[in-house]
Protein backbone atom coordinates (compact mmCIF):
# COMPACT_ATOMS: atom_id res chain seq x y z
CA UNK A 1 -18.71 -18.10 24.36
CA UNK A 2 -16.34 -21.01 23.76
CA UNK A 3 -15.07 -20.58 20.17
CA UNK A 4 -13.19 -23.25 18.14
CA UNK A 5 -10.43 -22.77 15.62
CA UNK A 6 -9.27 -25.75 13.13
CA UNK A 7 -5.43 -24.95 12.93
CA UNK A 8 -4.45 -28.07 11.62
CA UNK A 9 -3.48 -26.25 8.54
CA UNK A 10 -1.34 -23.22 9.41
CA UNK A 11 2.09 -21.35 8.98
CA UNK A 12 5.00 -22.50 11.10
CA UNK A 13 7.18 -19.67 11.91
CA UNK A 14 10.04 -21.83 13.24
CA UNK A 15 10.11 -24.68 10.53
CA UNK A 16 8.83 -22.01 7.60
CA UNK A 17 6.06 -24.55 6.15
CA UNK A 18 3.23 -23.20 4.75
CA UNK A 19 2.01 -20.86 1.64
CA UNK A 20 -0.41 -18.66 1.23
CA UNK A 21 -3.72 -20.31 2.63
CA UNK A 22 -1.23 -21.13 6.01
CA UNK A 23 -0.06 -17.41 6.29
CA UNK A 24 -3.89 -16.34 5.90
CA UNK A 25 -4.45 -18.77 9.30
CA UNK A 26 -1.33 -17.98 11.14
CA UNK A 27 -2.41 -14.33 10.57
CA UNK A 28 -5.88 -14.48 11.42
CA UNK A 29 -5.77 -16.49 14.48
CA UNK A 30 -2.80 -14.46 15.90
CA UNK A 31 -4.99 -11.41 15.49
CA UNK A 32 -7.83 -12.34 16.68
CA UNK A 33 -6.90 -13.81 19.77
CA UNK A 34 -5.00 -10.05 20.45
CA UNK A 35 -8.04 -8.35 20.34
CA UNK A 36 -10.57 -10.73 21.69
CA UNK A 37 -10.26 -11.65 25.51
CA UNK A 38 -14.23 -11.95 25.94
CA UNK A 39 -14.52 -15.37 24.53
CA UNK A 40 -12.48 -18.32 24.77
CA UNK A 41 -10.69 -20.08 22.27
CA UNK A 42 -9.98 -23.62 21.82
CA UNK A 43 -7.11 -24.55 18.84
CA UNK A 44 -6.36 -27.94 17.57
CA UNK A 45 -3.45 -28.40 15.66
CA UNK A 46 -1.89 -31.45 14.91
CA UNK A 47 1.12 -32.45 17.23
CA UNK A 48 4.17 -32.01 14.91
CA UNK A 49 3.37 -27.54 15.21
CA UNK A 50 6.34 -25.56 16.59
CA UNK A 51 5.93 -24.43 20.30
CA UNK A 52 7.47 -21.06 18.72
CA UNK A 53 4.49 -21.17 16.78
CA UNK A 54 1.91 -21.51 19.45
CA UNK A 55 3.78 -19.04 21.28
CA UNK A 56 3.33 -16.42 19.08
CA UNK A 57 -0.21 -16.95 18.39
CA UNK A 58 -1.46 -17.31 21.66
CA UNK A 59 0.45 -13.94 22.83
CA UNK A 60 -0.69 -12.79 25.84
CA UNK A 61 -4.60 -13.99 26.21
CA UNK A 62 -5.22 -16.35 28.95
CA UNK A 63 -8.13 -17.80 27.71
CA UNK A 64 -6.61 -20.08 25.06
CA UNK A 65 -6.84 -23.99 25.15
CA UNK A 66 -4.54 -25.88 23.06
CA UNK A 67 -5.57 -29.26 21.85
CA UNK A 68 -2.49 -31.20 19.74
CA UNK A 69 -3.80 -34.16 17.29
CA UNK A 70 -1.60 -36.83 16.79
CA UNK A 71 -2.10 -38.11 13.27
CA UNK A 72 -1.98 -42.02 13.34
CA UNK A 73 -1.49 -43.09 9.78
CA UNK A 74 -5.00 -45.05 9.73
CA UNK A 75 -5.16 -47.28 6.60
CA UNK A 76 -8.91 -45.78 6.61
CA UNK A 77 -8.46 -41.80 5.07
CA UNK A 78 -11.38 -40.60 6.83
CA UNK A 79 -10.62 -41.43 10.25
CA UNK A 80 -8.09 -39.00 11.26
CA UNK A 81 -9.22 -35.51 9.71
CA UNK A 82 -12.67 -36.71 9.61
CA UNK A 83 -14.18 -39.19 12.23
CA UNK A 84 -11.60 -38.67 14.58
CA UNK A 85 -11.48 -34.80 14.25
CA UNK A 86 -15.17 -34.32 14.72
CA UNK A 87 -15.01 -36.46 17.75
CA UNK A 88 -12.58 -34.57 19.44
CA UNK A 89 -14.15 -31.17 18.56
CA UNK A 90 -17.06 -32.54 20.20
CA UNK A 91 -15.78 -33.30 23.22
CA UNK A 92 -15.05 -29.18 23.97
CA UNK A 93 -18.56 -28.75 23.50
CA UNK A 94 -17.98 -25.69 21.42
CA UNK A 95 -20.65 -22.90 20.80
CA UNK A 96 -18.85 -22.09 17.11
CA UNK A 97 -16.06 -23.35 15.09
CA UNK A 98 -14.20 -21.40 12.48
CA UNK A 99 -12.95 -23.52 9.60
CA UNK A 100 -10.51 -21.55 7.63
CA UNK A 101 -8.76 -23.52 5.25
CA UNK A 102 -12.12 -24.19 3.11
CA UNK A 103 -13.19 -27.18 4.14
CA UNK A 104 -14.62 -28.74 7.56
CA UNK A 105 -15.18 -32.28 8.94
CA UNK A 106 -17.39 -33.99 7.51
CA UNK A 107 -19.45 -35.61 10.59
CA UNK A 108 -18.99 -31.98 12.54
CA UNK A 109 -22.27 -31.21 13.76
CA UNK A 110 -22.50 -27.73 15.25
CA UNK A 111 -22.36 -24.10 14.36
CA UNK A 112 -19.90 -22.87 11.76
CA UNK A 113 -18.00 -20.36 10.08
CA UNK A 114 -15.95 -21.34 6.77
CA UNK A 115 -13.33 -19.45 5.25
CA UNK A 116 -13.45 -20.32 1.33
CA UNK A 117 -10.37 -18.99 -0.28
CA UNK A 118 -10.82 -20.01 -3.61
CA UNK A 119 -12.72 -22.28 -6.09
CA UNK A 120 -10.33 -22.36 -9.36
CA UNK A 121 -9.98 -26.34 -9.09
CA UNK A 122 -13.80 -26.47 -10.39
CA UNK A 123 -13.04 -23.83 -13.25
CA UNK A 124 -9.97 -25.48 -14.30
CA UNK A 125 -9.64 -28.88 -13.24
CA UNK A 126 -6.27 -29.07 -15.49
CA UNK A 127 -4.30 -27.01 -13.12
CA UNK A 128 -4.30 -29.83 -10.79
CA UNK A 129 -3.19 -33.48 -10.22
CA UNK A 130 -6.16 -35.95 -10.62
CA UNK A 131 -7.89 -37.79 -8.02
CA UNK A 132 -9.09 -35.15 -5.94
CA UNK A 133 -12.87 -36.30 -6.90
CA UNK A 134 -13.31 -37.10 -2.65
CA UNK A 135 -12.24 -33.17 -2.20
CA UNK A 136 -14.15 -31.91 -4.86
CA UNK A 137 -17.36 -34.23 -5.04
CA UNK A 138 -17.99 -34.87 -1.33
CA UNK A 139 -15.47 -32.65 1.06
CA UNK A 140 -16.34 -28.94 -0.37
CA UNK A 141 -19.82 -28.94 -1.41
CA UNK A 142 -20.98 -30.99 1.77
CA UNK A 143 -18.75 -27.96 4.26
CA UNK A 144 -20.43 -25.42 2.13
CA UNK A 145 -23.85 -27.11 2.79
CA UNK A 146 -23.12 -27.45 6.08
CA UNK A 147 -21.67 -24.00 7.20
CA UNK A 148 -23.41 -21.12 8.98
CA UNK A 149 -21.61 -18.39 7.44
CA UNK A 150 -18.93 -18.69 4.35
CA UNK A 151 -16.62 -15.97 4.35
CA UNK A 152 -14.52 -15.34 1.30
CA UNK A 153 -11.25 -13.45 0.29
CA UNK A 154 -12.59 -11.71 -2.35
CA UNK A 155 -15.46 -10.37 -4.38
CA UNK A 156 -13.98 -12.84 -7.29
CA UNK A 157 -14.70 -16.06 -4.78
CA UNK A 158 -17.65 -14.80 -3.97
CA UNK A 159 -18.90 -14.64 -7.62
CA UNK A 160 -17.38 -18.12 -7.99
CA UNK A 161 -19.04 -19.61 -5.29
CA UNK A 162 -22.08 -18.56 -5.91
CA UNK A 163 -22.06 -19.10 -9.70
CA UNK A 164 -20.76 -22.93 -9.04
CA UNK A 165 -22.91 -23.66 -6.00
CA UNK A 166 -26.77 -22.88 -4.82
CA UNK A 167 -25.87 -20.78 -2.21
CA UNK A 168 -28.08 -18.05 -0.86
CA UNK A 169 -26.02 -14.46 -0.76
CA UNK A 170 -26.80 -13.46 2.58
CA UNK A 171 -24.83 -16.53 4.03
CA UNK A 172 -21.60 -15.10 2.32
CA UNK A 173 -19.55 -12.26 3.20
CA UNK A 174 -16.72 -11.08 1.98
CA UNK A 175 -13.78 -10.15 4.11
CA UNK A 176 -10.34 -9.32 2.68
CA UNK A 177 -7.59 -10.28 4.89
CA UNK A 178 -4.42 -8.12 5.93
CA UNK A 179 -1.12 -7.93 5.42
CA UNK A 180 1.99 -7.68 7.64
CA UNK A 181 5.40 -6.77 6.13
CA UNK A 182 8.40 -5.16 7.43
CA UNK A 183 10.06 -2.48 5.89
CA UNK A 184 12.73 -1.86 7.99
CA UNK A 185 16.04 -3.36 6.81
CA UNK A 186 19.33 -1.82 7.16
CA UNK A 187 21.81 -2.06 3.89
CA UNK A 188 24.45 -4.22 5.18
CA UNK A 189 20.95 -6.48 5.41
CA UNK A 190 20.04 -6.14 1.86
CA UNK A 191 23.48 -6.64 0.65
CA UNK A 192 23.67 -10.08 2.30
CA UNK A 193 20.77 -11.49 0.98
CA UNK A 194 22.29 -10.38 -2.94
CA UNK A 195 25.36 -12.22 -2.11
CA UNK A 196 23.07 -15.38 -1.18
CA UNK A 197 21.49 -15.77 -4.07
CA UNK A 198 24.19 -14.12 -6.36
CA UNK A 199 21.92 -11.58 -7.26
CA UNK A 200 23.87 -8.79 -9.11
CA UNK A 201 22.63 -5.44 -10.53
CA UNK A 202 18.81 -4.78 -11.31
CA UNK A 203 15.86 -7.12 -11.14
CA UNK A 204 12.68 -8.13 -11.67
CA UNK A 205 11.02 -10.55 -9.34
CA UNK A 206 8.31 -13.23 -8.99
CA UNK A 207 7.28 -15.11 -5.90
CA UNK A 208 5.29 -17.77 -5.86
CA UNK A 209 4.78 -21.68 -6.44
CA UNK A 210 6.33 -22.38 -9.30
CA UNK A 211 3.30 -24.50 -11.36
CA UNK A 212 0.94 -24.14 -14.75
CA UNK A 213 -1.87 -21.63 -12.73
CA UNK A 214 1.11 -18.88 -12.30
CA UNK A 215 1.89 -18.52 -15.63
CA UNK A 216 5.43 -18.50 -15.03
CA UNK A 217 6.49 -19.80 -18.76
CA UNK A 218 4.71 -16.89 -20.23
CA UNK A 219 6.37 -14.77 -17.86
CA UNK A 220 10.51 -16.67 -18.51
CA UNK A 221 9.06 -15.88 -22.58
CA UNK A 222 8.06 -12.33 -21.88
CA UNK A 223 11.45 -11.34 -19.93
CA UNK A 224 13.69 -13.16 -22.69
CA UNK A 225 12.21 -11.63 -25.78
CA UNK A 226 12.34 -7.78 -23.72
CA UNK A 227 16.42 -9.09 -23.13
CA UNK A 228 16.74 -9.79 -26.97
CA UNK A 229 15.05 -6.89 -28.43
CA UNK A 230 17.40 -4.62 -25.26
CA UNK A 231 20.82 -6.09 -25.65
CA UNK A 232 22.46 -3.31 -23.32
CA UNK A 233 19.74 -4.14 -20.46
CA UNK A 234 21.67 -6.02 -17.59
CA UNK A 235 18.71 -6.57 -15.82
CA UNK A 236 17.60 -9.96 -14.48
CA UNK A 237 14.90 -12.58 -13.44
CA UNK A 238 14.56 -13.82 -10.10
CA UNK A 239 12.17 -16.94 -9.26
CA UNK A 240 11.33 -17.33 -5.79
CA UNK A 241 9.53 -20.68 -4.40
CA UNK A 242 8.38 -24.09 -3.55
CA UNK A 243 8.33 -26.40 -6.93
CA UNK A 244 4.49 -27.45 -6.84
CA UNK A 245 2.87 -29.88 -9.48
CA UNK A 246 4.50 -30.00 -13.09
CA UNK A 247 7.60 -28.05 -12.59
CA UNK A 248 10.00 -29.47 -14.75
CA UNK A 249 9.16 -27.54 -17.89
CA UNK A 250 9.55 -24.39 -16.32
CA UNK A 251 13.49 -25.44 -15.72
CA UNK A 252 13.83 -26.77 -18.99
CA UNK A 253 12.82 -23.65 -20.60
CA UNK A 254 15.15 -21.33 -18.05
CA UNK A 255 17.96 -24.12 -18.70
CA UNK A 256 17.64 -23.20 -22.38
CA UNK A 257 16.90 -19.41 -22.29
CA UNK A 258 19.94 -18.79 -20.41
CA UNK A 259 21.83 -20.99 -22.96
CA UNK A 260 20.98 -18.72 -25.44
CA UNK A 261 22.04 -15.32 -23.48
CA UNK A 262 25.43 -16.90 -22.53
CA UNK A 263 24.62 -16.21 -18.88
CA UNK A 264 22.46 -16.91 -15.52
CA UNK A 265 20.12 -14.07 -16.48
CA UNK A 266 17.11 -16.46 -14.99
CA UNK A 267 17.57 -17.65 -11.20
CA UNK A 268 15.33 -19.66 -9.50
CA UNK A 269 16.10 -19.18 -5.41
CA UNK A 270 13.71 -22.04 -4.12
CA UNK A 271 11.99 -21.24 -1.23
CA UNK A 272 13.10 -18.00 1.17
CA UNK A 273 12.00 -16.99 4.22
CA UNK A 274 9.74 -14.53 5.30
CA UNK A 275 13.17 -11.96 6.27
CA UNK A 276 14.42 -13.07 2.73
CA UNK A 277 10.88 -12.61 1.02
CA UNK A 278 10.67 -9.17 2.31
CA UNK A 279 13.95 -8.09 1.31
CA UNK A 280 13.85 -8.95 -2.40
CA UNK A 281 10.49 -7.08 -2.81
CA UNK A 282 12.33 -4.38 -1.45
CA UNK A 283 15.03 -3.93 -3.72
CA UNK A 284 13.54 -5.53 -6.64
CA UNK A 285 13.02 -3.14 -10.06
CA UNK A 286 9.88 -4.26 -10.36
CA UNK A 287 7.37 -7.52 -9.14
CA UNK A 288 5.66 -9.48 -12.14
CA UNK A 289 2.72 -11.79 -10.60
CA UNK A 290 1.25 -13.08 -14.16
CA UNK A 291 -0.87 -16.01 -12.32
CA UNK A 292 -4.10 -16.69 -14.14
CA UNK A 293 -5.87 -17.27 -11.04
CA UNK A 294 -5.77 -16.37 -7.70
CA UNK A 295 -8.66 -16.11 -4.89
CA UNK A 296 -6.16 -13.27 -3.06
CA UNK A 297 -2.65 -12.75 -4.18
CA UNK A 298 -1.02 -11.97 -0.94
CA UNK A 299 2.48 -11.54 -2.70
CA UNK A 300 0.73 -8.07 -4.82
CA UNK A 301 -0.07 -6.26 -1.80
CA UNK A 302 3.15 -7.23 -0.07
CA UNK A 303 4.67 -5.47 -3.03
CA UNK A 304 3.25 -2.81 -2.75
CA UNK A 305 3.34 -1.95 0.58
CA UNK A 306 7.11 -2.58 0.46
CA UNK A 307 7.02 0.03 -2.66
CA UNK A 308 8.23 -2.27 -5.23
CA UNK A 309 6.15 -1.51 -8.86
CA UNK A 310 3.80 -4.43 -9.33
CA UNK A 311 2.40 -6.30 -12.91
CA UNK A 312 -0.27 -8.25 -12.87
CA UNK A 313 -3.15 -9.77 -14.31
CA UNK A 314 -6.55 -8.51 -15.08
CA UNK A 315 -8.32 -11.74 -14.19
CA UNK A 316 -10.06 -13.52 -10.81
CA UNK A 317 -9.48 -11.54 -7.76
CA UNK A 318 -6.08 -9.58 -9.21
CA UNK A 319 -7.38 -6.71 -10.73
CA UNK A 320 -9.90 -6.16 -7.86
CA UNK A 321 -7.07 -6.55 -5.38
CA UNK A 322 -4.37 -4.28 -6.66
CA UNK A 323 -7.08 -1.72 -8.43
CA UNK A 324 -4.95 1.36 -10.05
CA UNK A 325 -1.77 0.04 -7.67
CA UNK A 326 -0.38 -1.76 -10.22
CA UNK A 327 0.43 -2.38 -13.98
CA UNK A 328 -2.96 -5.10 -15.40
CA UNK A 329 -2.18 -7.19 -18.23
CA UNK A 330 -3.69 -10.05 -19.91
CA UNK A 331 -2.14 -13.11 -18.76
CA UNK A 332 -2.82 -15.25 -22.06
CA UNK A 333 -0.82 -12.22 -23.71
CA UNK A 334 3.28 -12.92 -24.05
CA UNK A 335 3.57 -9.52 -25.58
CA UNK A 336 1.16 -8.09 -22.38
CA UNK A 337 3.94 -9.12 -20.22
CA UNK A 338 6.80 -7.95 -22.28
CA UNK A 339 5.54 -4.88 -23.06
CA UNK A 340 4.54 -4.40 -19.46
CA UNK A 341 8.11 -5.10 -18.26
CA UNK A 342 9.64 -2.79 -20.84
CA UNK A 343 7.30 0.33 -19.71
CA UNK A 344 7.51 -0.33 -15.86
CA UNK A 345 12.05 -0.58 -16.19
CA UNK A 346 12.59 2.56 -18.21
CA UNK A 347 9.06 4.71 -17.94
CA UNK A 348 10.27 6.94 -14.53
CA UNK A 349 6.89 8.65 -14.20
CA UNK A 350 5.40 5.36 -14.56
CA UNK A 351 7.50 3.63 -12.07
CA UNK A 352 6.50 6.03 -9.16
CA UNK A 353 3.14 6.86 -10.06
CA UNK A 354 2.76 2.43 -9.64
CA UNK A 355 5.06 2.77 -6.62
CA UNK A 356 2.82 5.87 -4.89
CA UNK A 357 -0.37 4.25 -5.80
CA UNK A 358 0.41 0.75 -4.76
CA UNK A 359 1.83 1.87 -1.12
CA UNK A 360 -1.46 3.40 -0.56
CA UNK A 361 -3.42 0.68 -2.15
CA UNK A 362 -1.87 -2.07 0.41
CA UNK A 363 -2.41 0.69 3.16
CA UNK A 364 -6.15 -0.05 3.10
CA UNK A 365 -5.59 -3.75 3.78
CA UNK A 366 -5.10 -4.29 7.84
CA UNK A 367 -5.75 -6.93 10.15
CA UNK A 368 -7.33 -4.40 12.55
CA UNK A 369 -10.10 -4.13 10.01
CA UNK A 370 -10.06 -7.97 9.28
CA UNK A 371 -10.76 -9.01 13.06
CA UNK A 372 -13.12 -6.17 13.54
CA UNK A 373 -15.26 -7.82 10.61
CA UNK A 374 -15.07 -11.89 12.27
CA UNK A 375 -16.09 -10.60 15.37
CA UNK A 376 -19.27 -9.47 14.13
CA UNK A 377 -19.87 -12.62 12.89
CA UNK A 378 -18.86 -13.91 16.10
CA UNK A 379 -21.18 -12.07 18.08
């Protein structure tokens, strides 16, 4: 069978690019290609990916093709991800294509699997920039029409999906991706990276893109009133990632909360790598993920598995992700997220029940089982 993957949205090892949707492709089609050498796979990516990249993913099966799509620039927006994309998938005469960045061609004609991650743009459109009517009017309801199988993250997309769109449940499954962290880091290592980002005694992190759906105000308001009402604590906050849409408050307010405590007691890092990401849920106190929404939340798990003590929300796919791994709160709730904090820093039974549980928790989420599930589909 002759099996098509659309990697034109995917993680670049070498360059770093790409969040959580791009890790989730990276990831899958690295895997998959490891432990499938029955079929052969055809990739398009567009021409600017990494040769390290490719490199990696392809590994060591032979029955790969890589097609590179140079983007033109058209003055007409369909023509290159659209018109020109479907044409060229075409032309490989493919028996299926997997789509799994949620959305697919619009003039692709043949058999399908989509990967729907999640659906939070219809529940709250104010978590977005405007004019994204083409994405949301046309692109995602015509690939979900159009798709042989929808596979989603979670249990929570699922229920989304099917509550937003007339979809009949048998042509959704639910597969929960893996993980992959590395837990091996020497001190010297971990020492480094503290020095980098003059990070200096105990602290609590968050990773993530720092807009209005991760709650992250709530979460700078939380940490400053538990730092007023504990004096003596020398803890800190760490903020870890790309700025995404509407950003600016969320330095205003650390701008003024440190004024007030006479000290950098808030640090945003920007982006790190995935060596740097690893480390600082390693040695952090504790990891505080407040998001409202999430079809996943990659960053729990990776927590967890790296034994860090996780909080997070009660809402979307959160609470079904990190089950009794980690601390649920209610996101709308300052005083949820303060509280929280203050229990998980100075509650020692807590801390390592969270820390045993959560380890275990992220045990249960492997590729292995992942790729075992698409090629089932496949077949």
């Amino acid at each position: 069978m002759k099996v098509g993957i659309d990697c034109r949205k995917i993680y670049d090892t070498h360059l770093n690019v790409g969040a959580g949707v791009e890790r989730y492709v990276y990831h899958l089609v690295k895997n998959l290609l490891a432990a499938d050498s029955s079929n052969e796979y055809v990739l398009f990516f567009y021409g600017n990916i990494s040769p390290e990249t490719i490199h990696k993913i392809r590994g060591h099966n032979s029955k790969v093709k890589i097609v590179k799509m140079i983007r033109t620039g058209s003055k007409i927006p369909l023509w290159d991800s659209h018109i020109k994309f479907s044409h060229l998938m075409g032309k490989h005469e493919l028996n299926l294509a997997i789509f799994p960045a949620n959305v697919m061609p619009l003039f692709y004609r043949g058999k399908s699997i989509l990967v729907i991650h999640d659906l939070v743009i219809y529940l709250h459109p104010k978590w977005f920039p405007e004019r994204q009517w083409f994405s949301t009017k046309i692109l995602v309801p015509r690939s979900i029409r159009r798709a042989r199988t929808i596979v989603t993250v979670s249990q929570s997309t699922k229920d989304d999906l099917l509550k937003l769109f007339r979809v009949p449940e048998e042509k959704v499954k639910v597969i929960y991706p893996g993980i992959v962290v590395k837990d091996t880091y020497l001190n010297e290592e971990l020492e480094k990276i503290r020095r980098k980002f003059d990070i200096v005694g105990k602290y609590i992190l968050f990773i993530g893109t720092i807009e209005p759906r991760k709650n992250i105000l709530k979460l700078i308001g939380a940490f400053s009133n538990y730092l007023f009402e504990n004096e003596e604590s020398q803890v800190s906050l760490v903020l870890a990632g790309i700025k995404g849409w509407k950003f600016k408050p969320f330095f205003q307010q650390i701008n003024e909360i440190n004024k007030r405590l006479l000290g950098s007691r808030i640090k945003y890092v920007g982006k790190v790598s995935n060596r740097e990401r690893n480390i600082l849920l390693k040695s952090c106190s504790a990891f505080v993920f407040p998001s409202y929404y999430e079809g996943f939340g990659f960053p729990v798990l990776e927590a967890m598995a790296l034994g860090a003590p996780v909080i997070t929300s009660n809402t979307s796919s959160l609470g079904e992700i990190a089950g009794a791994g980690a601390y649920l709160i209610n996101p709308d709730s300052q005083n949820d997220i303060r509280r929280a904090i203050k229990l998980v820093l100075e509650d020692k039974v807590l801390r390592q029940a969270l820390i045993t549980r959560g380890k275990e928790r992220a045990s249960r989420f492997t590729w292995e089982a992942t790729i075992k599930e698409f090629q089932n589909l496949i077949k």
